[in-house]
PDB file of N, CA and C in Angstrom:
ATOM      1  N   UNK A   1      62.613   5.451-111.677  1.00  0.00           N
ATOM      2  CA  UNK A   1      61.462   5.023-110.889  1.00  0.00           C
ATOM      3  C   UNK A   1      61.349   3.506-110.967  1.00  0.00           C
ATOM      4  N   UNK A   2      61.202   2.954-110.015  1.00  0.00           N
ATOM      5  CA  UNK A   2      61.203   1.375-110.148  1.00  0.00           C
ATOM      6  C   UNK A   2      59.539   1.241-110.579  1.00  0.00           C
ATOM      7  N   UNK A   3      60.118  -0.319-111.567  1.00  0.00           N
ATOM      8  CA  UNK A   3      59.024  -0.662-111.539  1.00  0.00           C
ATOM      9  C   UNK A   3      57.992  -1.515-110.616  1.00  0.00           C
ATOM     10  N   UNK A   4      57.057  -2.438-110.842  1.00  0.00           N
ATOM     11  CA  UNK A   4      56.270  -3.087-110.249  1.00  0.00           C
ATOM     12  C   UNK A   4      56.956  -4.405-109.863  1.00  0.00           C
ATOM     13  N   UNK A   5      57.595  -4.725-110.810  1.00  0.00           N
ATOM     14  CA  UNK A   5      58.597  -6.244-110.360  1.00  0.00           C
ATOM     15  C   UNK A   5      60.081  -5.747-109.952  1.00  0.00           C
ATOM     16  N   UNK A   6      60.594  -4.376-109.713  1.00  0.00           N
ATOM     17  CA  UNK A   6      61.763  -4.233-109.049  1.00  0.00           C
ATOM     18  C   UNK A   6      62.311  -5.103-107.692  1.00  0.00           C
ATOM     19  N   UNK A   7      63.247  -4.955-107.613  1.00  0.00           N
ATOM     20  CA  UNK A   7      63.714  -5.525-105.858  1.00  0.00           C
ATOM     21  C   UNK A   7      62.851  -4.746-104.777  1.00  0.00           C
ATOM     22  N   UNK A   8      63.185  -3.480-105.401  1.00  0.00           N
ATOM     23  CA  UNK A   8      62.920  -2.537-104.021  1.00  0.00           C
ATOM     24  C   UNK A   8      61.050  -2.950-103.625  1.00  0.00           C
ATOM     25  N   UNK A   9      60.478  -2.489-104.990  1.00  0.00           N
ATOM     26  CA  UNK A   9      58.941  -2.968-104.850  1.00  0.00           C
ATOM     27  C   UNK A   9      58.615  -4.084-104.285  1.00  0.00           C
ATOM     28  N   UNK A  10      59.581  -5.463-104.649  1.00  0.00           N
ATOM     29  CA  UNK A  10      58.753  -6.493-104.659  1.00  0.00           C
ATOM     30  C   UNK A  10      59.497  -6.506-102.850  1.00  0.00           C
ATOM     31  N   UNK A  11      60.582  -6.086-102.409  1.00  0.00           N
ATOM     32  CA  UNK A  11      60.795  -6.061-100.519  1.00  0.00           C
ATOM     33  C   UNK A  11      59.996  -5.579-100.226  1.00  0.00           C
ATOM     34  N   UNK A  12      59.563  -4.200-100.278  1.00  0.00           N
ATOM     35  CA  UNK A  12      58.512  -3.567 -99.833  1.00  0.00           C
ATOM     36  C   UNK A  12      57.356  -3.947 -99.684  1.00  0.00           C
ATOM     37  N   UNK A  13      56.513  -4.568-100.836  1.00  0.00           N
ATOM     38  CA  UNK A  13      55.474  -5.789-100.317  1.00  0.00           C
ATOM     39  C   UNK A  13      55.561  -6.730 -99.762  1.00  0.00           C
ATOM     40  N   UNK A  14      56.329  -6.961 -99.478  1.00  0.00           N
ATOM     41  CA  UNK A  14      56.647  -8.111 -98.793  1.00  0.00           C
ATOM     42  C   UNK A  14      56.908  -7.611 -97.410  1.00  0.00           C
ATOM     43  N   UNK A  15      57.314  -6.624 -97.046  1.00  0.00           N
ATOM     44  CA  UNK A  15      57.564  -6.202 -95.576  1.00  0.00           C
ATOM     45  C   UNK A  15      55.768  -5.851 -95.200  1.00  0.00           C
ATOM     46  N   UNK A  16      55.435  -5.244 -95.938  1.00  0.00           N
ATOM     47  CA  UNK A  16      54.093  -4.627 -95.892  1.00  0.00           C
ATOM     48  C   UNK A  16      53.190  -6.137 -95.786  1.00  0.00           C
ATOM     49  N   UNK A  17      53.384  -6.862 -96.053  1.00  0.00           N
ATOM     50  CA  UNK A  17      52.224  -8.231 -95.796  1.00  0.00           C
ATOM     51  C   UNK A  17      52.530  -9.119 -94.337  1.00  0.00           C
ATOM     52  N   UNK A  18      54.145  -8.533 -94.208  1.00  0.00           N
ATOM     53  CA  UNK A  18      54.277  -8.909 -92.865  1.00  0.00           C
ATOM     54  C   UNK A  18      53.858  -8.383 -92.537  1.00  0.00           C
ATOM     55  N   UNK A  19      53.814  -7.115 -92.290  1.00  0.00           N
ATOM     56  CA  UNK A  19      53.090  -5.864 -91.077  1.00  0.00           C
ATOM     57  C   UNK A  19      51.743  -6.450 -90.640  1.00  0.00           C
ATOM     58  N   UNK A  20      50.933  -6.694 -92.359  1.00  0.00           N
ATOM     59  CA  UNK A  20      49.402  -6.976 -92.393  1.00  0.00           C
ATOM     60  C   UNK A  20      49.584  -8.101 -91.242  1.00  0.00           C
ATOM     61  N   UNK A  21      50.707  -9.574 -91.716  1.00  0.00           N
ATOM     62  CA  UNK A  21      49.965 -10.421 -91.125  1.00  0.00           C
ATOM     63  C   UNK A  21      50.290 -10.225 -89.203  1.00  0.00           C
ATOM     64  N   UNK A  22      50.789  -9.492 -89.143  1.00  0.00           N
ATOM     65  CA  UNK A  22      50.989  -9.431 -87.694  1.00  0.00           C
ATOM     66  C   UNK A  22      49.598  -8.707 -87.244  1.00  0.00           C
ATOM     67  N   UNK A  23      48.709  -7.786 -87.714  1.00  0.00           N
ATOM     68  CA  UNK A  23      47.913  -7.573 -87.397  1.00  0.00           C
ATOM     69  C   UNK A  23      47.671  -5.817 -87.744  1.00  0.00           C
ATOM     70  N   UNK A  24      48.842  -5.590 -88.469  1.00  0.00           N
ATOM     71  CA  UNK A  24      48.953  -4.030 -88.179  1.00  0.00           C
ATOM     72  C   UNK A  24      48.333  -3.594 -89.918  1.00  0.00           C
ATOM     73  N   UNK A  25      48.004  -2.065 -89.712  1.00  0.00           N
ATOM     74  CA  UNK A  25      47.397  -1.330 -91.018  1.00  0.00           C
ATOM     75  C   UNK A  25      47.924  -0.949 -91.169  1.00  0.00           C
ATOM     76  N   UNK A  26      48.509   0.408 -92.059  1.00  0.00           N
ATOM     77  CA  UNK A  26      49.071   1.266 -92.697  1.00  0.00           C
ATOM     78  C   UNK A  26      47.741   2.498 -92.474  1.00  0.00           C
ATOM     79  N   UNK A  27      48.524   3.427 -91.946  1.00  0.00           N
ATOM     80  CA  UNK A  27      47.410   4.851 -92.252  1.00  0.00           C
ATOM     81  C   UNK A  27      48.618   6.134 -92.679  1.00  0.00           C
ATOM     82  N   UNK A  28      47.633   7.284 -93.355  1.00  0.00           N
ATOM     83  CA  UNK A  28      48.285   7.980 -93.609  1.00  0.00           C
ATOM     84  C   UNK A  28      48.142   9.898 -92.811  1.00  0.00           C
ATOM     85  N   UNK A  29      48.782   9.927 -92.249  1.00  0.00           N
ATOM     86  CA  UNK A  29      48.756  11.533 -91.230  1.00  0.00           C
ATOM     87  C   UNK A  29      49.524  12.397 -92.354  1.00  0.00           C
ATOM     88  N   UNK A  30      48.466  13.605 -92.277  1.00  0.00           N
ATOM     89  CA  UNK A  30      48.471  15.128 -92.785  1.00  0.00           C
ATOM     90  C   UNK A  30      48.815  15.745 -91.215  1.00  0.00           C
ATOM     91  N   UNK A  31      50.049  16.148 -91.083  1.00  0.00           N
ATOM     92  CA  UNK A  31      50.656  17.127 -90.268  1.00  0.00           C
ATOM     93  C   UNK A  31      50.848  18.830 -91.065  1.00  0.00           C
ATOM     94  N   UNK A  32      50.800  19.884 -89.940  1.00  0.00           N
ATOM     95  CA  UNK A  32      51.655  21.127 -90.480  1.00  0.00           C
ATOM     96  C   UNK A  32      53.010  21.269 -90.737  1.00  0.00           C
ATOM     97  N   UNK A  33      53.265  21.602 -91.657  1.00  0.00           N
ATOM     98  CA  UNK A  33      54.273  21.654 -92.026  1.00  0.00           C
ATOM     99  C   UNK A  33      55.306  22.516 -91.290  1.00  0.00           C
ATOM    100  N   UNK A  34      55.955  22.290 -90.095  1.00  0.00           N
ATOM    101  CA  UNK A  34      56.407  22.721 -89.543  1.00  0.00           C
ATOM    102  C   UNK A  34      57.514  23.407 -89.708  1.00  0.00           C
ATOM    103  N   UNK A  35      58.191  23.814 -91.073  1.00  0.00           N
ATOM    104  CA  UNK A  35      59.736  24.693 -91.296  1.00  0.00           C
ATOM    105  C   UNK A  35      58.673  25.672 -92.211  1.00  0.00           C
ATOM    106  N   UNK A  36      57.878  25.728 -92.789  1.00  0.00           N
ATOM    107  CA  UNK A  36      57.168  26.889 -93.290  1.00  0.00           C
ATOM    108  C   UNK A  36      57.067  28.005 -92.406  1.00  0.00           C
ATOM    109  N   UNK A  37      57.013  29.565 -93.512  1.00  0.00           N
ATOM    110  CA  UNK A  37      56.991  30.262 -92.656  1.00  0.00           C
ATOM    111  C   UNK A  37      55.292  30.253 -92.274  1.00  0.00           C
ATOM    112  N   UNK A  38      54.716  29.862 -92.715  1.00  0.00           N
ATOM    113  CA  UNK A  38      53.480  30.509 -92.622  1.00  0.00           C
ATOM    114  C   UNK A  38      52.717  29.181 -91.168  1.00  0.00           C
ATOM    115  N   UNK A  39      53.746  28.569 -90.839  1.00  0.00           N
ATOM    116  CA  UNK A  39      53.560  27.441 -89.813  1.00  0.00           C
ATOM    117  C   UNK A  39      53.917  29.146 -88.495  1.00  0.00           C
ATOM    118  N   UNK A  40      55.380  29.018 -88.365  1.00  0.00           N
ATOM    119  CA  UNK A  40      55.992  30.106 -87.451  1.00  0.00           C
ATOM    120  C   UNK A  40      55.398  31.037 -87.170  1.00  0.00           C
ATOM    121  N   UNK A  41      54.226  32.175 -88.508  1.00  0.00           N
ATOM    122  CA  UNK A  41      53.732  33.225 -88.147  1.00  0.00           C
ATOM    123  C   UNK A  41      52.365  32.915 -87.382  1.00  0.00           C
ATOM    124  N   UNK A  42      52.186  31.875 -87.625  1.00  0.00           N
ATOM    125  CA  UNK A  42      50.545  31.486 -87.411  1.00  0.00           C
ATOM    126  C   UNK A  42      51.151  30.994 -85.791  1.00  0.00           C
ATOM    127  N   UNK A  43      51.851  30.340 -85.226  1.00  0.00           N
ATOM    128  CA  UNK A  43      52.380  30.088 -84.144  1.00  0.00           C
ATOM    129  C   UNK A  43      52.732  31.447 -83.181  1.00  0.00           C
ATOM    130  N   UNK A  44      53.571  32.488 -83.813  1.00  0.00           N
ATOM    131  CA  UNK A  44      53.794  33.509 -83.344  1.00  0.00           C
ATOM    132  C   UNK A  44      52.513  34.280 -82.974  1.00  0.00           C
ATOM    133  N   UNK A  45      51.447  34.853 -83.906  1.00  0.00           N
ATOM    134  CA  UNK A  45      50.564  35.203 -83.694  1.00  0.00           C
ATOM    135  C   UNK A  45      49.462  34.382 -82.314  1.00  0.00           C
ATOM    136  N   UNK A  46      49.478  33.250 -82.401  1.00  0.00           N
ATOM    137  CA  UNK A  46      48.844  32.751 -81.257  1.00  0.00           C
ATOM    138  C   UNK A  46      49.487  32.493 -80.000  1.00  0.00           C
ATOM    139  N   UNK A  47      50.621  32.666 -79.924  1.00  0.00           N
ATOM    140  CA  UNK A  47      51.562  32.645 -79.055  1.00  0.00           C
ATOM    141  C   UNK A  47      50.803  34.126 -78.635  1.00  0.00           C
ATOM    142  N   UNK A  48      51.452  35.096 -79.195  1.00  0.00           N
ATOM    143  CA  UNK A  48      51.096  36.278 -78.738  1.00  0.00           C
ATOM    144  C   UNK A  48      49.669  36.537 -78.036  1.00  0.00           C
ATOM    145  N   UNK A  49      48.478  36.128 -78.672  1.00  0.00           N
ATOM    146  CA  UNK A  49      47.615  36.271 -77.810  1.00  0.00           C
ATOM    147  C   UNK A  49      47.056  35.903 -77.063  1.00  0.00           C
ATOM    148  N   UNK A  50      47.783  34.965 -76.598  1.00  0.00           N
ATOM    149  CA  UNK A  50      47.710  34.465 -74.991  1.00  0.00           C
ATOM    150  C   UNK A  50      49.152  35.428 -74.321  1.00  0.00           C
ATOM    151  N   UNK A  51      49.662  35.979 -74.506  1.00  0.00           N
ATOM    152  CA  UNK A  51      50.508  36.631 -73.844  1.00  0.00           C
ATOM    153  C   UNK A  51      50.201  37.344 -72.094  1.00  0.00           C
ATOM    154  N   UNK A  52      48.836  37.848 -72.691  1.00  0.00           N
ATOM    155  CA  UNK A  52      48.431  38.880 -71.638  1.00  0.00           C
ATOM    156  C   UNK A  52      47.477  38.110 -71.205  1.00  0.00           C
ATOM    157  N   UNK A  53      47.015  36.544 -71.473  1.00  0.00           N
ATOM    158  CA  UNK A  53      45.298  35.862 -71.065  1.00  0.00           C
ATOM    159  C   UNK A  53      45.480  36.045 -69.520  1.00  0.00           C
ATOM    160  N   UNK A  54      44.445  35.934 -68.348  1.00  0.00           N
ATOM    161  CA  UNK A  54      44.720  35.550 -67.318  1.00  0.00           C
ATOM    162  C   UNK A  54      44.308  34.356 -67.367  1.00  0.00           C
ATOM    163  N   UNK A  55      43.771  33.602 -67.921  1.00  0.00           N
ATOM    164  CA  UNK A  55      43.234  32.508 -67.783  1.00  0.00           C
ATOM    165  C   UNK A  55      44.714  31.275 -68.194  1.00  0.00           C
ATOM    166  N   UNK A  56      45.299  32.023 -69.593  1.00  0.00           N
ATOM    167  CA  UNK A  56      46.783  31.050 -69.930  1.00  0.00           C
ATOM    168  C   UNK A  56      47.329  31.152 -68.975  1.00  0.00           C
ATOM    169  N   UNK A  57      47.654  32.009 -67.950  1.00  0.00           N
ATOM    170  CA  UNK A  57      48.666  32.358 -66.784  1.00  0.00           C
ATOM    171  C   UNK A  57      48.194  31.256 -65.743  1.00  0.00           C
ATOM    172  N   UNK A  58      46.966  31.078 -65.399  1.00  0.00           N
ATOM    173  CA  UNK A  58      46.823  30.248 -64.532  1.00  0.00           C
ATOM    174  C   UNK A  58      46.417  28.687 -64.865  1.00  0.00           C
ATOM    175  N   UNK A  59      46.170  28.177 -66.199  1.00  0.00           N
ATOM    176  CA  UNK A  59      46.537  26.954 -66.750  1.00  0.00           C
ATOM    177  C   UNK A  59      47.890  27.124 -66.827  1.00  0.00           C
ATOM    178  N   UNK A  60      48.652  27.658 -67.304  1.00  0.00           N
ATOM    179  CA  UNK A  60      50.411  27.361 -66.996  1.00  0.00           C
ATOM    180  C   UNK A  60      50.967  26.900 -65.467  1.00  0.00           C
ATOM    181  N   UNK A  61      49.922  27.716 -64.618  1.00  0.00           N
ATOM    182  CA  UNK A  61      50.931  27.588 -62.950  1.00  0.00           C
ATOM    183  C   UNK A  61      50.113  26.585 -63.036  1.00  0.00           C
ATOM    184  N   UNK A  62      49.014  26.017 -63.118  1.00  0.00           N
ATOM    185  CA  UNK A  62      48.557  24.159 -62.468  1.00  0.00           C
ATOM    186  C   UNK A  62      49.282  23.582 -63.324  1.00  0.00           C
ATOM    187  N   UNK A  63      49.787  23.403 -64.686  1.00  0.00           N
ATOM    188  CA  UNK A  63      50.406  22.661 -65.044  1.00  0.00           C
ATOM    189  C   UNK A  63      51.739  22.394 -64.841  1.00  0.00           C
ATOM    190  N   UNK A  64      52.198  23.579 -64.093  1.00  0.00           N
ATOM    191  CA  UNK A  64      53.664  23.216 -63.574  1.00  0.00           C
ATOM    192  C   UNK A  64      53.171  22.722 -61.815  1.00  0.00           C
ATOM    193  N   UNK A  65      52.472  22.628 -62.014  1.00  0.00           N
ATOM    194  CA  UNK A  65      52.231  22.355 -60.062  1.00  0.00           C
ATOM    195  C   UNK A  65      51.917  20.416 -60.253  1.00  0.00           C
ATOM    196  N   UNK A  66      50.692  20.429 -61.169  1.00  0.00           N
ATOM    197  CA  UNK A  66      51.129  18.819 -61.537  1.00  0.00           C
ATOM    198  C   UNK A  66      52.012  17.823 -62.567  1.00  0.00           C
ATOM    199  N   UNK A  67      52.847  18.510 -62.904  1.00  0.00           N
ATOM    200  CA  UNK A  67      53.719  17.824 -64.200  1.00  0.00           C
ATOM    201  C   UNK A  67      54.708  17.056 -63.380  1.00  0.00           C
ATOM    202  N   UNK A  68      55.113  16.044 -63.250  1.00  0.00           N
ATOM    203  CA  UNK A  68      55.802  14.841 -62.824  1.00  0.00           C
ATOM    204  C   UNK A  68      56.978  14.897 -63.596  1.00  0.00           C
ATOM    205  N   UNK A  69      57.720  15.834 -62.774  1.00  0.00           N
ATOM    206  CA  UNK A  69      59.304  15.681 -64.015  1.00  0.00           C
ATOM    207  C   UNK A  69      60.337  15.168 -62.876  1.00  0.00           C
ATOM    208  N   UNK A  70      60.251  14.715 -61.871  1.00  0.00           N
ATOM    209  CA  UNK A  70      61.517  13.555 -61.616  1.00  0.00           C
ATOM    210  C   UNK A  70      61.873  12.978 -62.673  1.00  0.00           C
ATOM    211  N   UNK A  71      63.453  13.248 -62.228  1.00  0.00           N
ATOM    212  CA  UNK A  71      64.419  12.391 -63.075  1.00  0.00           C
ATOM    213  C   UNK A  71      64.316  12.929 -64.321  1.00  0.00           C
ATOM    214  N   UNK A  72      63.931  13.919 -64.670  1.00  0.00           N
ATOM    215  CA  UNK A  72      64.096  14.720 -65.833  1.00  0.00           C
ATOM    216  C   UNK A  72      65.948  15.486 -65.306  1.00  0.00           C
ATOM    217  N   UNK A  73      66.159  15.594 -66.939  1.00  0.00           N
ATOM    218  CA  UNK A  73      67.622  15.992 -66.447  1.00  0.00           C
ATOM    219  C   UNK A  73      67.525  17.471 -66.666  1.00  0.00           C
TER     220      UNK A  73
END
């Protein structure tokens, strides 16, 4: 584990005070963990019950009626 006066530490602050002085923050994002199973079942399950919605059926056809995919390959 490096310490506080390592190379790696002391680049790293130093990249990080550039960031600051350009104007930028640092934040930190909590995402789902997306290769879990318990991400997939919870996906599957809500997948599924919109299966039969009429209401998902017809937000799906307007969204393919306005989605702008020229030049999509």
């Amino acid at each position: 584990m490096p310490t506080m006066n390592s190379p790696v530490t002391t680049r790293v602050r130093k990249h990080r005070e550039l960031l600051r002085a350009e104007g930028l923050r640092p934040i930190q994002l909590w995402i789902p963990d997306t290769r879990s199973a318990a991400f997939r079942l919870k996906c599957e399950r809500e997948s599924a019950s919109l299966a039969n919605d009429p209401l998902e059926a017809e937000t799906m056809e307007w969204i393919a009626e306005v989605a702008d995919t020229d030049g999509w390959v």
